[in-house]
C-alpha atoms as a PDB file:
ATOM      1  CA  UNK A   1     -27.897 -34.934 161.259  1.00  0.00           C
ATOM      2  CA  UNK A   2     -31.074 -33.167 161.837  1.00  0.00           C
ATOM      3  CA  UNK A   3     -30.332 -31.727 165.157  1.00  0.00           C
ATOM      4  CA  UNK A   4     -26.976 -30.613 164.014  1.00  0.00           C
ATOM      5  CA  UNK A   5     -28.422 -28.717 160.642  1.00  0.00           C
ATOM      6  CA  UNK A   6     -31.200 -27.535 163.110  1.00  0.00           C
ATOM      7  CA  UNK A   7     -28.858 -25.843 165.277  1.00  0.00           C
ATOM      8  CA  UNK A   8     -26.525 -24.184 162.352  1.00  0.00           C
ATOM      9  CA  UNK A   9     -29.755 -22.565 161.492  1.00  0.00           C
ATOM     10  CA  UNK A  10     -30.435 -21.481 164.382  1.00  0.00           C
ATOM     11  CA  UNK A  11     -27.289 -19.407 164.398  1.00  0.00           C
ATOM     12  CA  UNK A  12     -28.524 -17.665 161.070  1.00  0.00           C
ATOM     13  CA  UNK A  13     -31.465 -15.733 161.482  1.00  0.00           C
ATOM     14  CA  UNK A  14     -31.907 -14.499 158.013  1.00  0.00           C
ATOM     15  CA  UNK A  15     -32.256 -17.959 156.745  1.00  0.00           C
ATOM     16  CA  UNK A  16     -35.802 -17.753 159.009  1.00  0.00           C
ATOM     17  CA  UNK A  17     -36.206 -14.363 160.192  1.00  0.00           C
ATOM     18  CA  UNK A  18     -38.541 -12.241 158.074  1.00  0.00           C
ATOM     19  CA  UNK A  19     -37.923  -9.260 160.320  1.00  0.00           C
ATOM     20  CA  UNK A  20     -34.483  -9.593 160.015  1.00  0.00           C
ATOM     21  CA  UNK A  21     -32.942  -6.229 158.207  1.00  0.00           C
ATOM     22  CA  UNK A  22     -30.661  -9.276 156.047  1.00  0.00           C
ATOM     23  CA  UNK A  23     -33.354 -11.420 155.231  1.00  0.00           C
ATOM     24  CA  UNK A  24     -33.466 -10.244 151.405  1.00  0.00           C
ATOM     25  CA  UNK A  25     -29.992 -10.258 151.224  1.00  0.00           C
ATOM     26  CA  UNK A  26     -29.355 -13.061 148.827  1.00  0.00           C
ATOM     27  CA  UNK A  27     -25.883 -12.331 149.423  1.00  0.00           C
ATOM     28  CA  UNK A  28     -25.743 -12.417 152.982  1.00  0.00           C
ATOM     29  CA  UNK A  29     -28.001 -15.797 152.579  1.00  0.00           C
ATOM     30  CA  UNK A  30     -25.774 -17.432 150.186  1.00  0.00           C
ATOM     31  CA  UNK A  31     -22.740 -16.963 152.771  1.00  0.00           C
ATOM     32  CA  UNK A  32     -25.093 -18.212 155.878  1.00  0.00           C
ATOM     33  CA  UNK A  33     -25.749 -21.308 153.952  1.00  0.00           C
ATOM     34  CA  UNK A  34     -22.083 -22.254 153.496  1.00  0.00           C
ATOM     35  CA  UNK A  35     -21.364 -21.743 156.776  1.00  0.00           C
ATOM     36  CA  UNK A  36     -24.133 -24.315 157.614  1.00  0.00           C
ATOM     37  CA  UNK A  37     -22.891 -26.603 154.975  1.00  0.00           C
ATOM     38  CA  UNK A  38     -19.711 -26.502 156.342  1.00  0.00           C
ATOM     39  CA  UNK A  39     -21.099 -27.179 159.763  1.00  0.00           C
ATOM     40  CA  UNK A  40     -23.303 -29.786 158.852  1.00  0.00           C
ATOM     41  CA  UNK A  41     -20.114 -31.600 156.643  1.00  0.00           C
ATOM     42  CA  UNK A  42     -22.638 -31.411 153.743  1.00  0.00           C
ATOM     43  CA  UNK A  43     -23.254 -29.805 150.536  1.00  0.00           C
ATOM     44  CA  UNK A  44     -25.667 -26.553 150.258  1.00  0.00           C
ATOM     45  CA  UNK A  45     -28.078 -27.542 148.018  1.00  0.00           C
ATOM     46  CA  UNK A  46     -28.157 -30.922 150.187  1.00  0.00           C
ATOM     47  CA  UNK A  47     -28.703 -28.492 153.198  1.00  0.00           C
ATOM     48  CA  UNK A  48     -31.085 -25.862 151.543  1.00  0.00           C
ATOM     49  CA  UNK A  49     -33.735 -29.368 150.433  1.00  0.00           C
ATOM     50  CA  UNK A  50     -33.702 -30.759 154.415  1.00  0.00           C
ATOM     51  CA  UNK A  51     -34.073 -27.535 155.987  1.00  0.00           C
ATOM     52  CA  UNK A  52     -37.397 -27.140 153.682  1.00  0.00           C
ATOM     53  CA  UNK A  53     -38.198 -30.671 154.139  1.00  0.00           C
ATOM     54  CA  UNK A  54     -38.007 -30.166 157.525  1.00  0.00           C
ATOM     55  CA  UNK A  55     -40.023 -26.789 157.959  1.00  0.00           C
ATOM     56  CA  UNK A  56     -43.111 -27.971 155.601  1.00  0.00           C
ATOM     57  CA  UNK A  57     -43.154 -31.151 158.064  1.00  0.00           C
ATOM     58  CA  UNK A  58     -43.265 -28.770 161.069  1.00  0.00           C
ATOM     59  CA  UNK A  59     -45.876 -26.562 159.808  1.00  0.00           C
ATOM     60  CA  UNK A  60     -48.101 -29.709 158.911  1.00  0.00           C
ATOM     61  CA  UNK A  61     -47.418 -31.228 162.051  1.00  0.00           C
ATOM     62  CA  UNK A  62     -48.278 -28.027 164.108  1.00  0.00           C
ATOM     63  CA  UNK A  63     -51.617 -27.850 162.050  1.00  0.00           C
ATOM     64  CA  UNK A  64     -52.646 -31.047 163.714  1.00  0.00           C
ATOM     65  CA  UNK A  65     -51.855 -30.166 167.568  1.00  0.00           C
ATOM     66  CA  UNK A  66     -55.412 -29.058 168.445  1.00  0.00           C
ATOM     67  CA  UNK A  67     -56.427 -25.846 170.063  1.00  0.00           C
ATOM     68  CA  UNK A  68     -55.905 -25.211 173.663  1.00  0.00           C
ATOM     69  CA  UNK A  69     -58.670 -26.448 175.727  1.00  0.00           C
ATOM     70  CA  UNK A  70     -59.203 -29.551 172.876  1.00  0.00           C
ATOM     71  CA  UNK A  71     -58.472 -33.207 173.659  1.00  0.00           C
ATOM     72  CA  UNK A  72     -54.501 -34.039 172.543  1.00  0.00           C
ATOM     73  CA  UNK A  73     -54.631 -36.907 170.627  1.00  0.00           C
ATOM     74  CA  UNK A  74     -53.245 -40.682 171.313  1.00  0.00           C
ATOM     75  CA  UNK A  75     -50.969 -40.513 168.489  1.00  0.00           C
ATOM     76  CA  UNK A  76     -47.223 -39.690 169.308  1.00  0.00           C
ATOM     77  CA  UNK A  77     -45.937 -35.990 168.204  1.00  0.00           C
ATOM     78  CA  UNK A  78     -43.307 -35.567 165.578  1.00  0.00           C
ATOM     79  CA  UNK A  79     -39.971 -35.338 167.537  1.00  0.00           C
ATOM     80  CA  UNK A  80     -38.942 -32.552 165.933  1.00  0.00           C
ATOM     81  CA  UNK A  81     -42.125 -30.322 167.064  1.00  0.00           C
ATOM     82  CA  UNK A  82     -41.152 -28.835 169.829  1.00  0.00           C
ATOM     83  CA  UNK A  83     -38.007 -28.091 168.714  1.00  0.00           C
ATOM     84  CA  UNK A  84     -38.395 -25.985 165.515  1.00  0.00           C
ATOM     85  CA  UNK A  85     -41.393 -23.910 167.421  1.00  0.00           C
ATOM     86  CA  UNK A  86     -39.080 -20.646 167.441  1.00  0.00           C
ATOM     87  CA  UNK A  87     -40.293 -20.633 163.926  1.00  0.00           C
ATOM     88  CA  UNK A  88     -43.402 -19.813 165.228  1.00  0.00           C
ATOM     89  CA  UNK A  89     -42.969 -16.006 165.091  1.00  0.00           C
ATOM     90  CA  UNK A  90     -42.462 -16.055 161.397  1.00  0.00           C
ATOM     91  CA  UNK A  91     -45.102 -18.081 159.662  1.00  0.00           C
ATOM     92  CA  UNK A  92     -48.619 -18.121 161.627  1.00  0.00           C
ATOM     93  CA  UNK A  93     -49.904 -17.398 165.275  1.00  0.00           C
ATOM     94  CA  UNK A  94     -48.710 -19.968 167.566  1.00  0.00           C
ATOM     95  CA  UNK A  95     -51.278 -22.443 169.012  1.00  0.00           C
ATOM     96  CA  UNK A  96     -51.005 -23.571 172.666  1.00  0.00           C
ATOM     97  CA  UNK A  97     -51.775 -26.652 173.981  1.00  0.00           C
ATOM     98  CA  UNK A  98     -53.223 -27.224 177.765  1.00  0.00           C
ATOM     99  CA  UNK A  99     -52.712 -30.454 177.849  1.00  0.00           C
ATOM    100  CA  UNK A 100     -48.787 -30.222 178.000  1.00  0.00           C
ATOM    101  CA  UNK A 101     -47.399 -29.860 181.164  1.00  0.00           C
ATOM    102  CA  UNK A 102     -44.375 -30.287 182.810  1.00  0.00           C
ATOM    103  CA  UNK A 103     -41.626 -33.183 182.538  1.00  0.00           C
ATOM    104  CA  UNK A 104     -43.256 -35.577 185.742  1.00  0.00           C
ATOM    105  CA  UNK A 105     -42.133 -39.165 186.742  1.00  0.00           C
ATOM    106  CA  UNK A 106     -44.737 -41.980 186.744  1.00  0.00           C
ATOM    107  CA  UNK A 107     -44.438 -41.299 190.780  1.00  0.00           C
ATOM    108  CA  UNK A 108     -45.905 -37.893 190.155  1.00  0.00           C
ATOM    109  CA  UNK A 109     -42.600 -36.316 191.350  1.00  0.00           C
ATOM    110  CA  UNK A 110     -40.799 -34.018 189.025  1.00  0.00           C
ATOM    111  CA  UNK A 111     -37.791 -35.458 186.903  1.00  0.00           C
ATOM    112  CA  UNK A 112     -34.997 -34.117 188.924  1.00  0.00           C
ATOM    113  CA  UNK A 113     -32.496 -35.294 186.557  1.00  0.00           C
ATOM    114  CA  UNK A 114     -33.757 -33.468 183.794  1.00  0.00           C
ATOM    115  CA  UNK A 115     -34.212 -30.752 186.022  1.00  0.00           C
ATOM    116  CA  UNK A 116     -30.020 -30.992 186.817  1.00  0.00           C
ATOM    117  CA  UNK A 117     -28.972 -31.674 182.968  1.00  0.00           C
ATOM    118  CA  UNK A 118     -31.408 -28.391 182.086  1.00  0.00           C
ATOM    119  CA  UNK A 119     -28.942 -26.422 184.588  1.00  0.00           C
ATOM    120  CA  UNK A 120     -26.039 -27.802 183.596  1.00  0.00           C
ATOM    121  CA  UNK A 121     -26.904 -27.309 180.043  1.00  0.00           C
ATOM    122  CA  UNK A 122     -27.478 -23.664 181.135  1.00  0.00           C
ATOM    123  CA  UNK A 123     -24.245 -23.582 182.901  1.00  0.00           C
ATOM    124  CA  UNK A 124     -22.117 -24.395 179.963  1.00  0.00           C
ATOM    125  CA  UNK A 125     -23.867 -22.096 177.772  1.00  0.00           C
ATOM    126  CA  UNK A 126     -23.213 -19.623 179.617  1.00  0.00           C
ATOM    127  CA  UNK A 127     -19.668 -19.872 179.915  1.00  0.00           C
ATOM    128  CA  UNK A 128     -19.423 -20.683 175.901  1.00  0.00           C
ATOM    129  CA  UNK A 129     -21.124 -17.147 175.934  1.00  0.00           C
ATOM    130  CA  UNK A 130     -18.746 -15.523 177.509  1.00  0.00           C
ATOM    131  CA  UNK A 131     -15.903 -16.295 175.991  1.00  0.00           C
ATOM    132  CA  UNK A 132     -14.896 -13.207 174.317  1.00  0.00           C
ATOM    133  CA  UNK A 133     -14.978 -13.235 170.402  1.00  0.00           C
ATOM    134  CA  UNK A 134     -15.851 -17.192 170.389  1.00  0.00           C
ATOM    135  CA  UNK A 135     -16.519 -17.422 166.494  1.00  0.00           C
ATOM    136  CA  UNK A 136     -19.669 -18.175 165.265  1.00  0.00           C
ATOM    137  CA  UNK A 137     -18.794 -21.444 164.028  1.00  0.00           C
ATOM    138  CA  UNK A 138     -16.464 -23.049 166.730  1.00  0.00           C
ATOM    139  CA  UNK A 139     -19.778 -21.888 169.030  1.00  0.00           C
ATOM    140  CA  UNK A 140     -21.572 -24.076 167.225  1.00  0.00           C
ATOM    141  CA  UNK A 141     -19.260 -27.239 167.479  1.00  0.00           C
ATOM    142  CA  UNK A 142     -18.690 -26.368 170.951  1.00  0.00           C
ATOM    143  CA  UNK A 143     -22.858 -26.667 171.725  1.00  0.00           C
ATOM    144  CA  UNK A 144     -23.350 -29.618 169.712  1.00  0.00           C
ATOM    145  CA  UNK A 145     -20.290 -31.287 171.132  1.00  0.00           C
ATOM    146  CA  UNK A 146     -22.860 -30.954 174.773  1.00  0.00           C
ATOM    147  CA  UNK A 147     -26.065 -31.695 172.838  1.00  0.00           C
ATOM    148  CA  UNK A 148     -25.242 -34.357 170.905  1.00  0.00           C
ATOM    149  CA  UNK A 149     -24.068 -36.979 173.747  1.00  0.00           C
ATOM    150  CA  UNK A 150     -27.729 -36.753 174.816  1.00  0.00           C
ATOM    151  CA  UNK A 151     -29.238 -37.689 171.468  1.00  0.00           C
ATOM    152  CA  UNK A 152     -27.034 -40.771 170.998  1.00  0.00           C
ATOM    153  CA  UNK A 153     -27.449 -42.293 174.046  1.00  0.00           C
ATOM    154  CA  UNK A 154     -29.440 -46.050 174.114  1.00  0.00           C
ATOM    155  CA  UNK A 155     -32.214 -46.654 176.463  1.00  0.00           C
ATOM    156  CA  UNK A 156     -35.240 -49.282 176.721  1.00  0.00           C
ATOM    157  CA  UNK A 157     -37.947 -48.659 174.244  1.00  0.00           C
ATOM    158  CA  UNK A 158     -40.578 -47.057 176.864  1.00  0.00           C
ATOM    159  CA  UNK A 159     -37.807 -44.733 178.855  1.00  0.00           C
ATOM    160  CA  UNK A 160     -35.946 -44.305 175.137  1.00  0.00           C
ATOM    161  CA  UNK A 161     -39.092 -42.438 174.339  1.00  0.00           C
ATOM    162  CA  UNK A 162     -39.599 -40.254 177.136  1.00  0.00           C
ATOM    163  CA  UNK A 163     -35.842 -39.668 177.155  1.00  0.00           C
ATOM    164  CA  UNK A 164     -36.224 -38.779 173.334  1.00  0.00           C
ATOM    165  CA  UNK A 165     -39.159 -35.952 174.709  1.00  0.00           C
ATOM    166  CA  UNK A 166     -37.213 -34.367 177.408  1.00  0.00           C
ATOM    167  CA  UNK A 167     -34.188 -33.837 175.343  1.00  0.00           C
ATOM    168  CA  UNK A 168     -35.992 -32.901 172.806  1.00  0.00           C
ATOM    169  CA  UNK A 169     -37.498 -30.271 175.523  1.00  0.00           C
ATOM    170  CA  UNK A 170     -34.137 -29.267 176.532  1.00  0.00           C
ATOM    171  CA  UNK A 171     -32.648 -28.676 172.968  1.00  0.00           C
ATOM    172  CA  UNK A 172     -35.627 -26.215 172.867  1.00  0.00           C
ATOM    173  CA  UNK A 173     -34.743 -24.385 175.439  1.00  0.00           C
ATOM    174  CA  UNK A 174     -31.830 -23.907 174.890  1.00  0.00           C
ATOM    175  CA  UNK A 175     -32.440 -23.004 171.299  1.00  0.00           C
ATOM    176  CA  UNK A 176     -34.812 -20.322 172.474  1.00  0.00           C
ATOM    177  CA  UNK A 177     -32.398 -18.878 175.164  1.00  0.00           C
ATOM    178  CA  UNK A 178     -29.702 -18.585 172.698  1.00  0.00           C
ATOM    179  CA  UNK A 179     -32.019 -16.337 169.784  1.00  0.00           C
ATOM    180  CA  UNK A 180     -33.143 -14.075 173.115  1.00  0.00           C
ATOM    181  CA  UNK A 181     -29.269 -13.649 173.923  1.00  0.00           C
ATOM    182  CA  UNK A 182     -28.507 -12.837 170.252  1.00  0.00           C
ATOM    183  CA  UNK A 183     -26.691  -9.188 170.562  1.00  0.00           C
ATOM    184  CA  UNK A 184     -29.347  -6.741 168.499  1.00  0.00           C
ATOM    185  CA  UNK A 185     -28.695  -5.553 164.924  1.00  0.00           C
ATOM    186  CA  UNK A 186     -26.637  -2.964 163.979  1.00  0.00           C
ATOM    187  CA  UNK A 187     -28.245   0.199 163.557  1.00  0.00           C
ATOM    188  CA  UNK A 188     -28.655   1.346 159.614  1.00  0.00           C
ATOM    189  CA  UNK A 189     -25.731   3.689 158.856  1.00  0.00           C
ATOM    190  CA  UNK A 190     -26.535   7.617 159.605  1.00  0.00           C
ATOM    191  CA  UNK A 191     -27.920   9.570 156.331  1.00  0.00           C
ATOM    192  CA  UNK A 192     -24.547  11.818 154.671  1.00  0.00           C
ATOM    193  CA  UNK A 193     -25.678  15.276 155.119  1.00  0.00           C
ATOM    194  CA  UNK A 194     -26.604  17.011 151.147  1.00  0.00           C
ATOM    195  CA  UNK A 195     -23.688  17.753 149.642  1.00  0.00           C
ATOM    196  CA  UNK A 196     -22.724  21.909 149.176  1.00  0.00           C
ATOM    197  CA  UNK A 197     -22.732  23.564 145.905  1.00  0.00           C
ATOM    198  CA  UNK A 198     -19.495  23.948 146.206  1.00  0.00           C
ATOM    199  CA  UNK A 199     -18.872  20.224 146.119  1.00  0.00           C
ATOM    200  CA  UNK A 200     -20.914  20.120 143.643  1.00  0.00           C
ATOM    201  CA  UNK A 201     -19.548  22.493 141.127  1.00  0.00           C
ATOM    202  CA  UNK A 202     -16.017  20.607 141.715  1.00  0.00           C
ATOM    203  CA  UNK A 203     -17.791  17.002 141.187  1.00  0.00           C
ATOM    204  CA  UNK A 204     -18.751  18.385 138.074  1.00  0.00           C
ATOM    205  CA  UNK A 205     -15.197  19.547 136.797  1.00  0.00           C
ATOM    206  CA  UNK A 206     -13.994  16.038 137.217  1.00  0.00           C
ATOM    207  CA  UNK A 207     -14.420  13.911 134.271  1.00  0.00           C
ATOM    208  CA  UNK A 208     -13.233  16.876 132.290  1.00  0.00           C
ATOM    209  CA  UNK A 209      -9.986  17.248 134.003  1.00  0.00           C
ATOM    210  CA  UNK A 210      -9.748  13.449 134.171  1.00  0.00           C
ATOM    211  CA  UNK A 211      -9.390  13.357 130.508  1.00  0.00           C
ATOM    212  CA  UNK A 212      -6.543  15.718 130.348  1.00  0.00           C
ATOM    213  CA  UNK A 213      -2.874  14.731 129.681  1.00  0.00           C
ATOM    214  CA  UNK A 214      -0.994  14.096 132.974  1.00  0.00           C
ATOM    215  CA  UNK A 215       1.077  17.393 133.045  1.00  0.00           C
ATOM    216  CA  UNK A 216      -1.887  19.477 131.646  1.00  0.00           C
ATOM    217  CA  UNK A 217      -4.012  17.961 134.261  1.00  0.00           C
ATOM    218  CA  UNK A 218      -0.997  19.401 136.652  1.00  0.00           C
ATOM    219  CA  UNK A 219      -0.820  22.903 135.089  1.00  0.00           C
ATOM    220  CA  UNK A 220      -4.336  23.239 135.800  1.00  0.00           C
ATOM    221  CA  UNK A 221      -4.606  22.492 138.936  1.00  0.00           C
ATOM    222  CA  UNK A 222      -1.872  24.448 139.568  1.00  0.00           C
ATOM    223  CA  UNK A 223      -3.809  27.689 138.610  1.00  0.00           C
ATOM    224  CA  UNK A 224      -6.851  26.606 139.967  1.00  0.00           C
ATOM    225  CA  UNK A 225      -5.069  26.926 143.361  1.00  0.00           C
ATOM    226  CA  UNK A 226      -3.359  30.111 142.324  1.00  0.00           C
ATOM    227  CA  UNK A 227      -6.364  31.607 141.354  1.00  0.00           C
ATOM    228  CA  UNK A 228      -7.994  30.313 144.761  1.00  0.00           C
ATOM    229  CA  UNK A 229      -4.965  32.067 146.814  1.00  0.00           C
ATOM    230  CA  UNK A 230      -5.674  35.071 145.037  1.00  0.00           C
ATOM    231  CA  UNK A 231      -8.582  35.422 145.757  1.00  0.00           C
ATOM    232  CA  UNK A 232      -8.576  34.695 149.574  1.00  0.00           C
ATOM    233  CA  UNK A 233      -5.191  37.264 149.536  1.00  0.00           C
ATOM    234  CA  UNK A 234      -7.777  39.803 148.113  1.00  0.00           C
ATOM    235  CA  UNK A 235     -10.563  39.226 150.692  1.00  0.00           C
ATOM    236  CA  UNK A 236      -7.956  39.399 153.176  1.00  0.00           C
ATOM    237  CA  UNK A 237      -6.403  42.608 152.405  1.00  0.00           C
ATOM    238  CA  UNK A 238      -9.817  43.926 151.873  1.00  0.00           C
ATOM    239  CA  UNK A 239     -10.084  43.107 155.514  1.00  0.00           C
ATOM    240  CA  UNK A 240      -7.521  44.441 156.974  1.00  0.00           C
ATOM    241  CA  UNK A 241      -8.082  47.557 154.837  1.00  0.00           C
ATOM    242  CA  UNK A 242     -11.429  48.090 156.752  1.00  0.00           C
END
């Protein structure tokens, strides 16, 4: 259920985003939230406590992974660490780590076979990608229908957990790929250019001629228009007079 509520986030960047232009939006917030609710098959306020839960555990987990260039300790990393890192961008700087390195067999040969479900993983999100206005939400079923499979499947205890740390690798990947393909935000909507005096005056002659009866309101619009042909009959004979 994590990985799933995870992932609906994911697709909401003003639930995390500070730079976002909707992240004070309650509005805007309110609606993301149902739309991971209904993803997740549970309630908001059941969603809104795990997805806090989860990101105070990840920011006190991160604060023990020491400096790069320190010793990594013995004890085994949260498995949700690596995943939730995109967050790093919008709480502190992002430590690094030299000690991690690259997904490597007990042979010392590289795991090919995480290597092929990393491009196949690729493959399919691509193609989900392109489908042309996919909405938001069957995307989402659609890439936990291929992520999921991988989280449920039952291995021996030691490969279980080095299974558990290269999926957990590839759901980050993935996660990160898929904010960096996010199309940008719309821009803000151009200023309206000051309105005339003209516009003005007439803005001004509105409540008043709101308030009349509906065939007095008629009569004097009627002469407002006869006054306004008048006058541009007058300027044009003047014209043609010259």
């Amino acid at each position: 259920m994590e990985e799933k509520l995870i992932v609906a986030v994911t697709a909401h960047p003003e639930l995390y985003d500070c730079s976002c232009p909707l992240y004070r939006d309650r509005n805007k917030k309110d609606r993301a939230w149902v739309s991971v609710s209904e993803v997740c098959g549970l309630p908001v306020d059941i969603c809104r406590r795990k997805w806090k839960s989860l990101r105070d555990t990840y920011m006190r987990e991160r604060r023990k992974v020491p400096k790069s260039g320190a010793a990594a300790g013995t004890g085994r990393k949260w498995k949700y660490l690596g995943v939730l890192s995109f967050l790093d961008p919008f709480i502190t700087p992002r430590q690094t780590s030299g000690n991690m390195g690259e997904g490597v067999e007990e042979d010392g040969t590289p795991d090919q076979s995480r290597e092929s479900k990393m491009i196949t993983l690729r493959m399919r999100r691509r193609n989900l990608l392109s489908l042309p206005r996919l909405p938001r939400l069957l995307l989402l079923h659609l890439l936990l229908s291929l992520l999921l499979p991988l989280l449920r499947r039952k291995k021996t205890q030691k490969r279980a957990r080095e299974d558990e740390d290269s999926q957990h690798l590839l759901i980050q990947n993935l996660l990160l790929e898929t904010l960096r393909a996010r199309p940008p935000q719309p821009a803000p909507p151009a200023p309206q250019p000051p309105r005339s005096e003209d516009q003005l005056f007439l803005d001004s002659l509105a409540p008043s001629l709101e308030r009349l009866e509906p065939q007095v309101k008629a009569f004097v619009k009627f002469k407002i228009h006869k006054i306004i042909y008048e006058a541009s009959t007058v300027v044009l004979n003047l014209d043609s007079a010259e």
